[in-house]
Protein backbone atom coordinates (compact mmCIF):
# COMPACT_ATOMS: atom_id res chain seq x y z
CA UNK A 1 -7.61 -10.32 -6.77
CA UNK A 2 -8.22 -7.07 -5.07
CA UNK A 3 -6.25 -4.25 -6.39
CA UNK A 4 -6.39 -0.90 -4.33
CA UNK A 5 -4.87 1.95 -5.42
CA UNK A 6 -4.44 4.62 -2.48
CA UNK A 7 -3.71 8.29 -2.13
CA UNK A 8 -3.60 9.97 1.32
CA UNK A 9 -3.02 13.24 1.27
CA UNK A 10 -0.77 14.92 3.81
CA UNK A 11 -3.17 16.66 5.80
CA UNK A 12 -6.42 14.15 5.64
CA UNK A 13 -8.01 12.35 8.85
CA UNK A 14 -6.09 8.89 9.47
CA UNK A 15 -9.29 7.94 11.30
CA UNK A 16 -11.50 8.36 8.19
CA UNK A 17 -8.65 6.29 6.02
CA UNK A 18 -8.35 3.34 8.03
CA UNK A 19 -11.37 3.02 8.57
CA UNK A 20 -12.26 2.91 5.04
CA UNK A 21 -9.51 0.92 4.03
CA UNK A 22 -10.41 -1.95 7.25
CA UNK A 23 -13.97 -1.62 6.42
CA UNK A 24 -13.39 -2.23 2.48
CA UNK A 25 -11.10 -4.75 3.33
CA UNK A 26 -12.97 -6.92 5.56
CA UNK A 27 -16.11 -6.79 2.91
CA UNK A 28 -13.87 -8.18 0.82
CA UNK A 29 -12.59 -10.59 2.85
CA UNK A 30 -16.13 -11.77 4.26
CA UNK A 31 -17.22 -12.11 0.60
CA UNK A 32 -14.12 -14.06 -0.61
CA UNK A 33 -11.72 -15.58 1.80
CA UNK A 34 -9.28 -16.83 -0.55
CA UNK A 35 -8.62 -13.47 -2.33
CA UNK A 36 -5.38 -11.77 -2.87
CA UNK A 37 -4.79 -8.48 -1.72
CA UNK A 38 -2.57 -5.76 -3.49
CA UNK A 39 -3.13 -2.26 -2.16
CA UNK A 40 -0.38 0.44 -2.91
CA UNK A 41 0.08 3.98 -3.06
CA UNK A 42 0.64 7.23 -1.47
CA UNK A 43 -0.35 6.95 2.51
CA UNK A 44 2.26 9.69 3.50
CA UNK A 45 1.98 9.55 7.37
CA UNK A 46 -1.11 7.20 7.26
CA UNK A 47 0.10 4.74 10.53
CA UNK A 48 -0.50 0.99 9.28
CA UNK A 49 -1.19 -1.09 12.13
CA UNK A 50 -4.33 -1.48 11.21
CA UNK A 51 -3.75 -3.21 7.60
CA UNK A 52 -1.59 -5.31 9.42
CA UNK A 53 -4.32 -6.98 11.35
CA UNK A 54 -5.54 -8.25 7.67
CA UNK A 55 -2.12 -9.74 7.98
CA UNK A 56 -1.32 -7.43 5.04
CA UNK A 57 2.52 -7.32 4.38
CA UNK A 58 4.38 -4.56 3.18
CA UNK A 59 6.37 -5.23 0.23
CA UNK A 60 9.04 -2.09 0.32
CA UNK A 61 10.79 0.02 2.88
CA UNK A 62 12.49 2.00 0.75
CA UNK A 63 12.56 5.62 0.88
CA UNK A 64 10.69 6.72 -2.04
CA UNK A 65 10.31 11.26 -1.21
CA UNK A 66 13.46 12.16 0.90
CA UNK A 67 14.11 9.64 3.48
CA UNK A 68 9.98 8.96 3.90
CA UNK A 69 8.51 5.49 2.69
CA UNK A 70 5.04 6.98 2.00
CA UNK A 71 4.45 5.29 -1.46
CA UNK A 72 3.86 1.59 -0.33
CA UNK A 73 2.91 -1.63 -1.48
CA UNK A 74 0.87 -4.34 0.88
CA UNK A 75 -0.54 -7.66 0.34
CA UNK A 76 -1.72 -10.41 1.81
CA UNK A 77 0.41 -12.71 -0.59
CA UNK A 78 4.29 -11.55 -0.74
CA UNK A 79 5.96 -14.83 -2.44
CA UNK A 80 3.43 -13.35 -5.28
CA UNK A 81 5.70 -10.44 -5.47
CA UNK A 82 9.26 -9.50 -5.73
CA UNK A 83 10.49 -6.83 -4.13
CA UNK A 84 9.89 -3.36 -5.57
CA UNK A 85 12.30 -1.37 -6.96
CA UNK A 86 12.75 1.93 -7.28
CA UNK A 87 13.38 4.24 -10.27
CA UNK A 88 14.02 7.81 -10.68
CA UNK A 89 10.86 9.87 -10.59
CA UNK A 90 8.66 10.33 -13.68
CA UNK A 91 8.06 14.23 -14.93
CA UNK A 92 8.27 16.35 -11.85
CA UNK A 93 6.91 14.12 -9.34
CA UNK A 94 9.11 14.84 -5.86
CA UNK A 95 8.28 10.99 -5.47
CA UNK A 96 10.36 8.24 -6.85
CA UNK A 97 9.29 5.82 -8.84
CA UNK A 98 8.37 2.49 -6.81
CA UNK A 99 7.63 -0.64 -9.07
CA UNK A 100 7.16 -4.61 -8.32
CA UNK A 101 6.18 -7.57 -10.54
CA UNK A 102 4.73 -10.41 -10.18
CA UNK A 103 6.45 -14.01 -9.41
């Protein structure tokens, strides 16, 4: 099980972090084929077409800062998952708080 936790900030080159995230993915992938997949976190306006071609699911659509779904979940195995919910935000985040378990 691959667990990827992801921040993206606002302003950072897309390029750069789908690249890395494809590139780190597909090693992982090459290297174990049957792995699960879990990456989540902050990808504020990070496009995700290309996690998709992993045939990486996103697990929420929720808006989770204003009416923005930038804190997301993906996998590559959603009956593993339910679907997240979300909370209030913890301390002063301006981001709710976006959890999921396990099936």
């Amino acid at each position: 099980m691959l667990i990827g936790a992801v921040y993206h900030p606002p302003k950072a080159d897309n390029l750069e972090m789908s690249y890395y995230l494809t590139s780190t993915t597909d090693t992982i992938n090459r290297s174990h084929p049957n792995a699960g997949i879990l990456l989540l976190g902050d990808f504020n306006q990070l496009p995700e077409c290309h996690l998709k071609f992993f045939l990486l699911h996103q697990l929420d659509t929720c808006a989770s800062r204003g009416s923005s779904a930038r804190d997301k979940v993906f996998t590559n195995v959603p009956t593993w998952y339910q679907i997240p919910v979300l909370l209030p935000a913890i301390t002063q985040s301006d981001h709710d708080t976006s959890i999921t378990r396990a099936d």
